[in-house]
Structures are given as C-alpha cells and as structure tokens.
C-alpha atoms as a PDB file:
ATOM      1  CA  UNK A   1      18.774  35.924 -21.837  1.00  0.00           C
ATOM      2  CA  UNK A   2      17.229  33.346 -24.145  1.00  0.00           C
ATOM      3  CA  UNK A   3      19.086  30.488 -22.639  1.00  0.00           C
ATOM      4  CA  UNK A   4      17.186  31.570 -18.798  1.00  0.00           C
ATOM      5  CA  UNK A   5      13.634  31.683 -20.854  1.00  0.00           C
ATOM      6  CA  UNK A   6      14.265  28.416 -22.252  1.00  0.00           C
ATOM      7  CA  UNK A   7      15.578  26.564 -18.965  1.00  0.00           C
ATOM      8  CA  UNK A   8      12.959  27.945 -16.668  1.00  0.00           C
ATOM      9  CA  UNK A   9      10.528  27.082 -19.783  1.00  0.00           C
ATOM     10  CA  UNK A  10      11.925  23.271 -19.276  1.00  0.00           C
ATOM     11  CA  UNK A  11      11.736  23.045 -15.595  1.00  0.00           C
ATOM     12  CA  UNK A  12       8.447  24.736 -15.382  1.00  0.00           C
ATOM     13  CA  UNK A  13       7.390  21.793 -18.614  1.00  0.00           C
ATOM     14  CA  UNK A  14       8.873  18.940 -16.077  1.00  0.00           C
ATOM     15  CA  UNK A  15       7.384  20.087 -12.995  1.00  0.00           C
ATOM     16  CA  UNK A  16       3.455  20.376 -14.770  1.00  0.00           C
ATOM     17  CA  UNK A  17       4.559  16.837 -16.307  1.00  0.00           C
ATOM     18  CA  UNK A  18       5.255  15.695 -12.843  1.00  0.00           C
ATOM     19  CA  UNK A  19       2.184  16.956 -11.217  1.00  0.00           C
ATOM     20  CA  UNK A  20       0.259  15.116 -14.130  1.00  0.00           C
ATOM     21  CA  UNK A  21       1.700  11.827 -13.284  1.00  0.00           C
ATOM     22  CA  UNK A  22       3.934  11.748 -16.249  1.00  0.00           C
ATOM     23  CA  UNK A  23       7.416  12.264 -14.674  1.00  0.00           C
ATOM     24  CA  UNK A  24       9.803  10.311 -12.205  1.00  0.00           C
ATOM     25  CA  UNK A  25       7.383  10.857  -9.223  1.00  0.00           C
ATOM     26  CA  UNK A  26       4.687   8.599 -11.055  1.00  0.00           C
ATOM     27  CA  UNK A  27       7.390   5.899 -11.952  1.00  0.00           C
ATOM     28  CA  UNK A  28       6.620   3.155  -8.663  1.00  0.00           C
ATOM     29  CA  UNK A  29       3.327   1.725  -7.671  1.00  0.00           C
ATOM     30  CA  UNK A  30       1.161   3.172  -5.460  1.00  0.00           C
ATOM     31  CA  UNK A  31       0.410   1.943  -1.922  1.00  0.00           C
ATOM     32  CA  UNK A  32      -2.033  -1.082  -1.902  1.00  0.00           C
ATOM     33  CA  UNK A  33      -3.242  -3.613  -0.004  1.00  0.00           C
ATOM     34  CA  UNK A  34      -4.249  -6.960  -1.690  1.00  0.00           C
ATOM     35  CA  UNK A  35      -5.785  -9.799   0.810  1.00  0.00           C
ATOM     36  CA  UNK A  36      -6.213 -13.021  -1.202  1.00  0.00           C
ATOM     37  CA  UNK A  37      -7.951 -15.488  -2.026  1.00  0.00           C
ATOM     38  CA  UNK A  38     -10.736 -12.556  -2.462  1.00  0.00           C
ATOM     39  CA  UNK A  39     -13.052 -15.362  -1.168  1.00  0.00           C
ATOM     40  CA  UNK A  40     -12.579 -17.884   1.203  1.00  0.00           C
ATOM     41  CA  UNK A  41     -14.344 -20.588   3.472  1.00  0.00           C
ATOM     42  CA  UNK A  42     -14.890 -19.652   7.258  1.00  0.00           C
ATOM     43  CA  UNK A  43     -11.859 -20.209   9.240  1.00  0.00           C
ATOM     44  CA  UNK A  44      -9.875 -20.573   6.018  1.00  0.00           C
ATOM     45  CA  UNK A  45      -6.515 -18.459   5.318  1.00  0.00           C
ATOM     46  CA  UNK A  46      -5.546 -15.312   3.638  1.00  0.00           C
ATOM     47  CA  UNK A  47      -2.444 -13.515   3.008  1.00  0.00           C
ATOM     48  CA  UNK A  48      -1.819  -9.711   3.073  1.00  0.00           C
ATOM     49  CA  UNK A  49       0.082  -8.170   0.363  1.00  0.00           C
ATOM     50  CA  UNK A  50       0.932  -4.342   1.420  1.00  0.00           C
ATOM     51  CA  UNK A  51       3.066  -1.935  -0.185  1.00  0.00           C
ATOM     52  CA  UNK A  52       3.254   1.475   1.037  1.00  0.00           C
ATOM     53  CA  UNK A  53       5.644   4.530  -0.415  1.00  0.00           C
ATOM     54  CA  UNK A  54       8.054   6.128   1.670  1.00  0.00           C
ATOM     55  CA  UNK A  55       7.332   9.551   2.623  1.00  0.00           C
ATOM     56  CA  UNK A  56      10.405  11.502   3.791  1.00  0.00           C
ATOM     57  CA  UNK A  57      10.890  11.206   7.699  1.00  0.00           C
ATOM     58  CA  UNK A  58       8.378   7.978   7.492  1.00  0.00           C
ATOM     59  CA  UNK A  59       8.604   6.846  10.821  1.00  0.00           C
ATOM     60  CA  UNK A  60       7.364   3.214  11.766  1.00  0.00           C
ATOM     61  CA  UNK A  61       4.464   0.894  10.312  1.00  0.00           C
ATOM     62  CA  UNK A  62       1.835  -0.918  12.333  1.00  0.00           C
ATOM     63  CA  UNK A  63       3.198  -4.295  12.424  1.00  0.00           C
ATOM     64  CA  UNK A  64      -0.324  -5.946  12.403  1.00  0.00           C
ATOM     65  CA  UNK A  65      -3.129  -6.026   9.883  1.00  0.00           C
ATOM     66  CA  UNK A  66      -6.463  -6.145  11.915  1.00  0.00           C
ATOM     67  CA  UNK A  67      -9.994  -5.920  10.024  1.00  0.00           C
ATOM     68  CA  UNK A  68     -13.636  -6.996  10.910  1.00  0.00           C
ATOM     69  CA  UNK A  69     -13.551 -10.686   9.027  1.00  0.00           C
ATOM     70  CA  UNK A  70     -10.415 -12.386  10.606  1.00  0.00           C
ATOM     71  CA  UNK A  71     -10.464 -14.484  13.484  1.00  0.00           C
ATOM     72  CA  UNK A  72      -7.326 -12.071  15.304  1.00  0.00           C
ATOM     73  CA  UNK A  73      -4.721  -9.731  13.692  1.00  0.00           C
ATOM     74  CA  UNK A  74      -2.336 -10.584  11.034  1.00  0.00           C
ATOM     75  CA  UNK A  75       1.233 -10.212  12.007  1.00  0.00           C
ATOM     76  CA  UNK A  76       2.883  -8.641   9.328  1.00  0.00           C
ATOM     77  CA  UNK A  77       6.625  -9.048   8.416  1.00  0.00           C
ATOM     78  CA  UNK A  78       8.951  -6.780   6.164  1.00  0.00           C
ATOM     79  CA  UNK A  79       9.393  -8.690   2.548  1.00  0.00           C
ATOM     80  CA  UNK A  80      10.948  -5.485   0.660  1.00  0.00           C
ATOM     81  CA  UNK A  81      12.157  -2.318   1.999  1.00  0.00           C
ATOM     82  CA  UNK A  82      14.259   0.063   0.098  1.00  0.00           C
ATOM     83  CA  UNK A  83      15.577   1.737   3.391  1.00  0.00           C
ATOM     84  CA  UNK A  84      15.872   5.198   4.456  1.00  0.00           C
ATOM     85  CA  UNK A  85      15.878   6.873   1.212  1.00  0.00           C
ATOM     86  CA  UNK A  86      14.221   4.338  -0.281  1.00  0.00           C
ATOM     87  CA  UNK A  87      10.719   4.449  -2.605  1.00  0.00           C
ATOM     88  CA  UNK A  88       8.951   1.773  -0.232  1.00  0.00           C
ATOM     89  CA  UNK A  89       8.095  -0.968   1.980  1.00  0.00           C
ATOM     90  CA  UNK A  90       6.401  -4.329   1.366  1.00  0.00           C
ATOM     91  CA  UNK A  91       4.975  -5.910   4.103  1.00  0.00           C
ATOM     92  CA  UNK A  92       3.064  -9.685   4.423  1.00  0.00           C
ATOM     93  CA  UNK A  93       1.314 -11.411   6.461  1.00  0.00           C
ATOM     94  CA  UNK A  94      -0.835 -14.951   6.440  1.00  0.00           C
ATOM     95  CA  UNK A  95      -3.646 -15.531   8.695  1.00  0.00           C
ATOM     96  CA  UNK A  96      -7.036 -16.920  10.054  1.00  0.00           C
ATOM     97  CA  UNK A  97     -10.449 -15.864   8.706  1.00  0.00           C
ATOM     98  CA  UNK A  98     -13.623 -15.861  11.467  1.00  0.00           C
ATOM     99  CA  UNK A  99     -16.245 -18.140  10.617  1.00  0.00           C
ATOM    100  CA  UNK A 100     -19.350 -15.166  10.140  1.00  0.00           C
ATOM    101  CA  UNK A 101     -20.061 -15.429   6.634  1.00  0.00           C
ATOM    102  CA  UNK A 102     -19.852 -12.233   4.999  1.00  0.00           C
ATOM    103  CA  UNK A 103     -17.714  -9.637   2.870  1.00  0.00           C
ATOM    104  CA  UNK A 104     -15.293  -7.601   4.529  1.00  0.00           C
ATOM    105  CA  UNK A 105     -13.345  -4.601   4.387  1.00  0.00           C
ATOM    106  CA  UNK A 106      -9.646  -4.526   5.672  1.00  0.00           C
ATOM    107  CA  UNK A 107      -7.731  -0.854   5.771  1.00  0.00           C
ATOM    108  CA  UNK A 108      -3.965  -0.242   6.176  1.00  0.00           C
ATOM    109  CA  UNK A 109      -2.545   3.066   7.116  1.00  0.00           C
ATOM    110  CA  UNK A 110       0.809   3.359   4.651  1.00  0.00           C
ATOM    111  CA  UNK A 111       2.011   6.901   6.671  1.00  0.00           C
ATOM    112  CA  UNK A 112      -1.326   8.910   6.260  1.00  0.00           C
ATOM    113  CA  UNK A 113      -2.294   6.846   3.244  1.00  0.00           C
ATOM    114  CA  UNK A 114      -5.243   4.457   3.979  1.00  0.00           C
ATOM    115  CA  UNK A 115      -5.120   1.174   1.255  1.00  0.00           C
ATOM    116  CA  UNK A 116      -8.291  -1.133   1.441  1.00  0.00           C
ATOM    117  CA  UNK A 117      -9.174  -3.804  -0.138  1.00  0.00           C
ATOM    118  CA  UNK A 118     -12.283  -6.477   0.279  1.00  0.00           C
ATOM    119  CA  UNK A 119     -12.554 -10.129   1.094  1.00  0.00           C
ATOM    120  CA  UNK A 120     -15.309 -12.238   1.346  1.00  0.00           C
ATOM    121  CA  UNK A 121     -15.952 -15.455   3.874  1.00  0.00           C
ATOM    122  CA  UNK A 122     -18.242 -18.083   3.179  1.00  0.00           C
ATOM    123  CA  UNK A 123     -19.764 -21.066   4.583  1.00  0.00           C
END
C-alpha cells in the first residue's frame, strides 16, 4: 500500500512541476516571431524569423507573413520542422518594407497562438 501512496505522490509531484513550467513540457521555446532589423529605412528589407510549437493534429500554416508596414506579403518557407510528432516548425521569410514612416506591428497565427513582434520604418 505504501508503494501506491508514494507513486501517485510522484506523478501527482511531476504533473504540478509540469504545469509550473518546470518539467519536459517547458523544455523548447515558445512560439515567436522576430522581424529584423527592428528598424529599417523605407523600402528597405526585413526577414521573418517564426517558430511555432506543434499542437497535436496541427494542420497547415499560413504560408505568408502579411502586416501593416510592408510593401506586400512575405512568402514564408519551412527552415526547421520536426514532422508529425515533432515539437515545431520554423518558418522564414525576407521581404520589402513600404515607404510610410512609422512603427509597426506584424502578428502570426502559430495554430491558435498569435506571436507579434514590432518593426519600425524610417525615412
């Protein structure tokens, strides 16, 4: 009887630690979206850096990045993918800033998971 009190006493201890963020759940990065440079010249370029974790039955990502701020949608392209079972997908994509000075906000959906991040475009 003590050996069931102590192993549902250690799965109940790993299953609070994952919920914290301290177990194997916690162990990749979290989706983001990075657009750099952070600021740059009307017209200029930027790249996309997006990483989004798999949830189970993920279907499909849009394969464009479109924000106010760019002069037309970034294509993106898969740079990392750790396939069906796999923790995530990377994703890049270069293009065009507009030329209306100003600072931006782009947003990715990574399967129900919106990543932003800012840019700025100056004269």
């Amino acid at each position: 009887m003590k050996f069931r009190s102590a192993a549902v006493c250690a799965a109940g201890v790993a299953l609070v630690s994952t919920m914290v963020g301290a177990g194997p759940a916690n162990a990749t990065r979290p989706s983001s979206l990075v657009i750099g440079p952070g600021s740059v010249v009307a017209g200029g370029t930027v790249t996309a850096d997006i990483y989004c974790l798999r949830p189970s039955g993920a279907g499909e990502l849009a394969t464009t990045l479109v924000a106010d701020g760019l002069a037309a949608p970034i294509p993106l392209r898969v740079v990392g993918d750790g396939g069906t079972g796999g923790i995530g997908v990377a994703l890049r994509g270069d293009g065009p800033v507009g030329t209306v000075p100003g600072r931006y906000t782009a947003s990715y959906d990574c399967w129900g998971w919106i990543v932003r991040a800012e840019f700025t475009v100056t004269n």
